[in-house]
Protein backbone atom coordinates (compact mmCIF):
# COMPACT_ATOMS: atom_id res chain seq x y z
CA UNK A 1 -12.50 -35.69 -36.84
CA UNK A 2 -14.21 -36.97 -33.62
CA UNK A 3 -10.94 -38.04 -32.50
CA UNK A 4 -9.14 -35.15 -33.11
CA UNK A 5 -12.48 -33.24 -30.99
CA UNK A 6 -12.04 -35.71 -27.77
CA UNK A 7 -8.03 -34.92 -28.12
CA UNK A 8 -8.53 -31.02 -27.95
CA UNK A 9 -10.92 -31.68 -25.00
CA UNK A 10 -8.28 -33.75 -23.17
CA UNK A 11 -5.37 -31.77 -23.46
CA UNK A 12 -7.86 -28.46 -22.43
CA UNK A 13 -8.95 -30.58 -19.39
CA UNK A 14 -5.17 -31.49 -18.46
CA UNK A 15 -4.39 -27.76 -19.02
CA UNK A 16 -7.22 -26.94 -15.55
CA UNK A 17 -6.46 -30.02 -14.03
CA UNK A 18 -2.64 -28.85 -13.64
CA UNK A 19 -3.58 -25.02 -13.17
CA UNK A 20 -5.75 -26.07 -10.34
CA UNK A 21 -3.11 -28.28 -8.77
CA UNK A 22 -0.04 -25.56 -9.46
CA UNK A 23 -2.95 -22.42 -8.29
CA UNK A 24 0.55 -21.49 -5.65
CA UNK A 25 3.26 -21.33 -8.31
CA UNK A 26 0.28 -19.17 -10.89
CA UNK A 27 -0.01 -16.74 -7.53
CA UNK A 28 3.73 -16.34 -7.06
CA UNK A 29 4.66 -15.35 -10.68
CA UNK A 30 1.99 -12.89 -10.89
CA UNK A 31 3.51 -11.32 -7.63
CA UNK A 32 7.24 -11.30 -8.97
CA UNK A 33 5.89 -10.17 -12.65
CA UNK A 34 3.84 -7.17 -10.55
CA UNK A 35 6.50 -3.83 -9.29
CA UNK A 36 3.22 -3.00 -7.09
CA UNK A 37 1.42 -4.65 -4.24
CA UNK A 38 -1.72 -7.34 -5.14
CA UNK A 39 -4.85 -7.09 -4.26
CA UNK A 40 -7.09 -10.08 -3.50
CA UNK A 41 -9.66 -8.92 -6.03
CA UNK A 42 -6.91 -8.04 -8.29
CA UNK A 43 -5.92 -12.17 -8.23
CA UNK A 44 -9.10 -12.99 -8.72
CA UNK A 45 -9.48 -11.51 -12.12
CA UNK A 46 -6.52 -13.62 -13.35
CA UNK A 47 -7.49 -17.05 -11.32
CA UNK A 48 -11.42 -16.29 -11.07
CA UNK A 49 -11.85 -20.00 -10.06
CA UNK A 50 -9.96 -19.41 -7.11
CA UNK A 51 -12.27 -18.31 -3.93
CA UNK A 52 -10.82 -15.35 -1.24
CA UNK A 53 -9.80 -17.95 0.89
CA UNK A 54 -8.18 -20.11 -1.68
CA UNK A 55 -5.90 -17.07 -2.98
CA UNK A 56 -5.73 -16.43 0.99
CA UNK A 57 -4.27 -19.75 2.14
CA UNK A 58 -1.87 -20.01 -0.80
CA UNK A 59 -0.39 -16.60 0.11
CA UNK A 60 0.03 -17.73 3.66
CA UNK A 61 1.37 -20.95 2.26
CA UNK A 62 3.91 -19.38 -0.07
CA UNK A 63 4.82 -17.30 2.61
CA UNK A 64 5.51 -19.90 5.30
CA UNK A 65 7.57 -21.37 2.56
CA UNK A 66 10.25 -18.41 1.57
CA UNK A 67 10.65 -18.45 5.62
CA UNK A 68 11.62 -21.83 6.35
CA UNK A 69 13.59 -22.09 3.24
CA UNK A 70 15.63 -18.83 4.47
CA UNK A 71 14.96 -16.92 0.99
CA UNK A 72 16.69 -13.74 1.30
CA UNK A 73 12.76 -12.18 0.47
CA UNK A 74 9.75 -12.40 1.95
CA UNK A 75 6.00 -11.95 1.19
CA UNK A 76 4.05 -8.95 2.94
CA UNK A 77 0.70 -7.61 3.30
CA UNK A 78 0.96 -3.80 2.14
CA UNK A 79 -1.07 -0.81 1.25
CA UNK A 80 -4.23 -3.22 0.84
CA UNK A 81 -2.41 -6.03 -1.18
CA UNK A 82 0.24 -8.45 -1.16
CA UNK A 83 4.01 -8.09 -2.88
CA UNK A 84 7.10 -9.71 -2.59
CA UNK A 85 9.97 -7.45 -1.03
CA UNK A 86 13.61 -8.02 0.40
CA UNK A 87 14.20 -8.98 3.90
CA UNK A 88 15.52 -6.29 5.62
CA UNK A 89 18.93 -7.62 6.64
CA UNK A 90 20.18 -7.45 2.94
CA UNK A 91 19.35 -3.81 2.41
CA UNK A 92 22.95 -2.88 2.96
CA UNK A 93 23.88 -4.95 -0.15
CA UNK A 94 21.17 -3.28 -1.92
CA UNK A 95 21.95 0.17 -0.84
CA UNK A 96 25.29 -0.13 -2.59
CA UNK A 97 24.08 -1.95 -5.75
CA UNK A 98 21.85 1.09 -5.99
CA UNK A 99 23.60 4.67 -5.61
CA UNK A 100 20.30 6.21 -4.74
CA UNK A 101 17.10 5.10 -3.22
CA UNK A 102 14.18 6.20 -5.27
CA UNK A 103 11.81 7.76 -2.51
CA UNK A 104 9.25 10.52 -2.55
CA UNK A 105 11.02 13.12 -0.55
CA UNK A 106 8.98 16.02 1.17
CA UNK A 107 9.61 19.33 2.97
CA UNK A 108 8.89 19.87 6.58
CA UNK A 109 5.82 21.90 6.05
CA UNK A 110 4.53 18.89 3.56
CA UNK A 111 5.21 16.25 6.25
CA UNK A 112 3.20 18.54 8.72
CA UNK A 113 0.83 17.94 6.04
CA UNK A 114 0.72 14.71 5.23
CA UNK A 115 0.42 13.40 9.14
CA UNK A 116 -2.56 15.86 9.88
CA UNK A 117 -4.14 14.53 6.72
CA UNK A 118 -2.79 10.38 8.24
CA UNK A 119 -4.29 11.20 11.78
CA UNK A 120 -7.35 13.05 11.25
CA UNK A 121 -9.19 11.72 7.60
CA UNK A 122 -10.81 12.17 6.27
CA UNK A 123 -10.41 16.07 6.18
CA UNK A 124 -10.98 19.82 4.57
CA UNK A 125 -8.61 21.99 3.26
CA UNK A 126 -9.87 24.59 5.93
CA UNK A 127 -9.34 22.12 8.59
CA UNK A 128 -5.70 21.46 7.64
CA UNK A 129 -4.82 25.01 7.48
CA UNK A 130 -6.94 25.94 10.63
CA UNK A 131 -4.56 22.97 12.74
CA UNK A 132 -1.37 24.07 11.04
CA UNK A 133 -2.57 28.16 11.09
CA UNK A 134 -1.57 28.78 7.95
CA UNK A 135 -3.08 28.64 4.34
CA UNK A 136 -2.13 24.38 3.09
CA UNK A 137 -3.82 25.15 -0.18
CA UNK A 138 -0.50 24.72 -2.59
CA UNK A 139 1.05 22.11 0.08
CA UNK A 140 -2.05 19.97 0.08
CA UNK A 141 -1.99 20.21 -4.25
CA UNK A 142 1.39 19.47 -4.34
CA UNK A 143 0.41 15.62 -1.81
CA UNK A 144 -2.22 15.07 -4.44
CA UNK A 145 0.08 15.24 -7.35
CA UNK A 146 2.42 13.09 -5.60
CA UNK A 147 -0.35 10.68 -5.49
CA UNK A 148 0.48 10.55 -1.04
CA UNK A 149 -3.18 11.86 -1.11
CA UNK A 150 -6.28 12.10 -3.08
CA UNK A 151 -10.34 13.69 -2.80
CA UNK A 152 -11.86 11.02 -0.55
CA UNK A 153 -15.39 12.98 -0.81
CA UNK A 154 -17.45 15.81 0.18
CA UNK A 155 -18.53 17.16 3.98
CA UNK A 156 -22.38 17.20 4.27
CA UNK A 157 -23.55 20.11 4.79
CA UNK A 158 -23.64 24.17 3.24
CA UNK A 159 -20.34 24.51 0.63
CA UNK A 160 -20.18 20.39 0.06
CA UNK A 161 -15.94 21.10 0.87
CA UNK A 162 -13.78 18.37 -0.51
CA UNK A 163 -12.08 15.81 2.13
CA UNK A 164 -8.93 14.40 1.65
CA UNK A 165 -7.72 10.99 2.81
CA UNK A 166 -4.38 9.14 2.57
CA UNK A 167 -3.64 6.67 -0.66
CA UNK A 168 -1.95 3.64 -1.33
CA UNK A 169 1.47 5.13 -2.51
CA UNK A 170 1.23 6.71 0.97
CA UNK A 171 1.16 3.17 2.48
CA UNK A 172 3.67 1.78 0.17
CA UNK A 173 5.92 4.73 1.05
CA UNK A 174 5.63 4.28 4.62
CA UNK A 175 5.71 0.53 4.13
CA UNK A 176 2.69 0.24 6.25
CA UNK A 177 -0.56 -2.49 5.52
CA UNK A 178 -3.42 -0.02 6.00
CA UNK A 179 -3.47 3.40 8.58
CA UNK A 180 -4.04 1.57 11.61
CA UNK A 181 -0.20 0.66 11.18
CA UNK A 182 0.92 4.57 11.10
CA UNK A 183 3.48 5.57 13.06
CA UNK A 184 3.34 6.54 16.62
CA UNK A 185 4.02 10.14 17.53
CA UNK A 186 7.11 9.77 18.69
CA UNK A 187 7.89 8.53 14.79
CA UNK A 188 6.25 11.64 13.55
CA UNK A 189 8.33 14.15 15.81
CA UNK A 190 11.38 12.67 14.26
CA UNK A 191 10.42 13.99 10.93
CA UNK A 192 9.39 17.21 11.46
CA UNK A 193 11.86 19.42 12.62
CA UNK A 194 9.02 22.50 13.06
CA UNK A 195 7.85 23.06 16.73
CA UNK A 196 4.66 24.31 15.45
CA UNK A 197 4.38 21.56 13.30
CA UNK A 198 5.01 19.07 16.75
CA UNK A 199 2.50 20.98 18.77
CA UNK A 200 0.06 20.62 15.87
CA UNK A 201 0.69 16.54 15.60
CA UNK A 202 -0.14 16.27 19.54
CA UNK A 203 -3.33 18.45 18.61
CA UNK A 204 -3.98 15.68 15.97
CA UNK A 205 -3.63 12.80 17.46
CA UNK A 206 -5.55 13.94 20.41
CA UNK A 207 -8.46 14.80 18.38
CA UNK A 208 -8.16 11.42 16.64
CA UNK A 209 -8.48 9.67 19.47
C-alpha cells in the first residue's frame, strides 16, 4: 500500500516538475483556446505558481519566437491583455475566406460620440451633449449596449451625474492596447463625415490636452 502511496506522489511530482518546465507551451494554448484578449491576472488564476514577471517573460518569449520563425501570426498586447491575432499581410486571404467582416458598425452621430467620450473621460451625459449641442441621451444608451462604453462612476458634487468611460471591446475594436494608443485627429476626421462633429473633436482634444 506504501508503495502504491510513494508511486502516486511521484507521478504527481513529475506532473509540476514538467508543468513548470513547459509554463510557455501551458501560456500559449490558453491564448489560442481564448477568442478574447488575456489578462495577466487572468493567467494567473490558471498557472497561480507563475509570478507577473514569469507569465511576462514567457509572453515576450513566445512572441520573439512566432517572429523569427516567420508564423503567419503574431502575439499582441490589446485592450489590457494579450491574444494571438494574424499578421496583417495575410488579411487579404482572410478577407476572402470570410464574405463579411464581423465589426461593430456605427453612425456618424455615434462616432461623434464615441471620440468625445475616447478624448475627454471620463464624462457626463450633459457634457457630451453640451460639446456636440444636441441631446446624446439615446446615442450614448445605444454605446453602452454595444458594450464601446460603460458607467465609469459618479461626478462629486450636487446631482452625483453618471460618467462614462471607454471599455475594452472599444479597444479591441480599434485594435488599440489601452487609450493612450487612440487615434490622432487626423484619424478621427476621417470617420466623421459631420463638420460639426469635426469642429467638436478639435474642441475635444484641445480640452484634453
Amino acid at each position: 500500500m506504501e508503495d502504491v502511496n510513494v508511486s502516486v506522489d511521484n507521478s504527481i511530482e513529475e506532473q509540476d516538475i514538467e508543468l513548470k518546465q513547459d509554463t510557455k507551451s501551458i501560456l500559449e494554448a490558453i491564448l489560442f483556446a481564448a477568442s478574447e484578449p488575456i489578462t495577466i491576472k487572468q493567467f494567473q488564476h490558471a498557472v497561480p505558481d507563475m509570478t507577473v514577471r514569469e507569465i511576462r517573460k514567457d509572453l515576450s518569449e513566445l512572441r520573439d519566437d512566432y517572429q523569427q520563425m516567420n508564423r503567419s501570426f503574431r502575439l499582441i498586447e490589446i485592450a489590457n491583455g494579450f491574444q494571438i491575432c494574424t499578421r496583417p499581410e495575410y488579411s487579404e486571404w482572410i478577407r476572402k475566406f470570410y464574405i463579411q467582416q464581423v465589426r461593430v458598425t456605427l453612425s456618424p452621430s455615434a462616432l461623434e460620440t464615441l471620440a468625445i467620450v475616447a478624448y475627454k473621460q471620463p464624462v457626463t451625459r450633459n457634457d457630451v451633449s453640451t460639446i456636440r449641442g444636441v441631446n446624446s441621451d439615446s446615442v450614448i444608451s445605444a454605446l453602452v449596449e454595444k458594450d464601446l462604453i460603460c458607467v465609469s462612476g459618479r461626478k462629486e458634487g450636487a446631482g452625483r451625474s453618471l460618467l462614462f468611460s471607454t471599455t475594452n471591446t472599444f479597444l479591441q475594436q480599434f485594435g488599440l492596447k489601452d487609450p493612450s494608443e487612440l487615434p490622432s485627429l487626423e484619424e478621427i476626421e476621417q470617420l466623421l463625415s459631420s463638420a460639426n462633429g469635426i469642429e467638436n473633436i478639435h474642441t475635444v482634444q484641445e480640452e484634453a490636452e
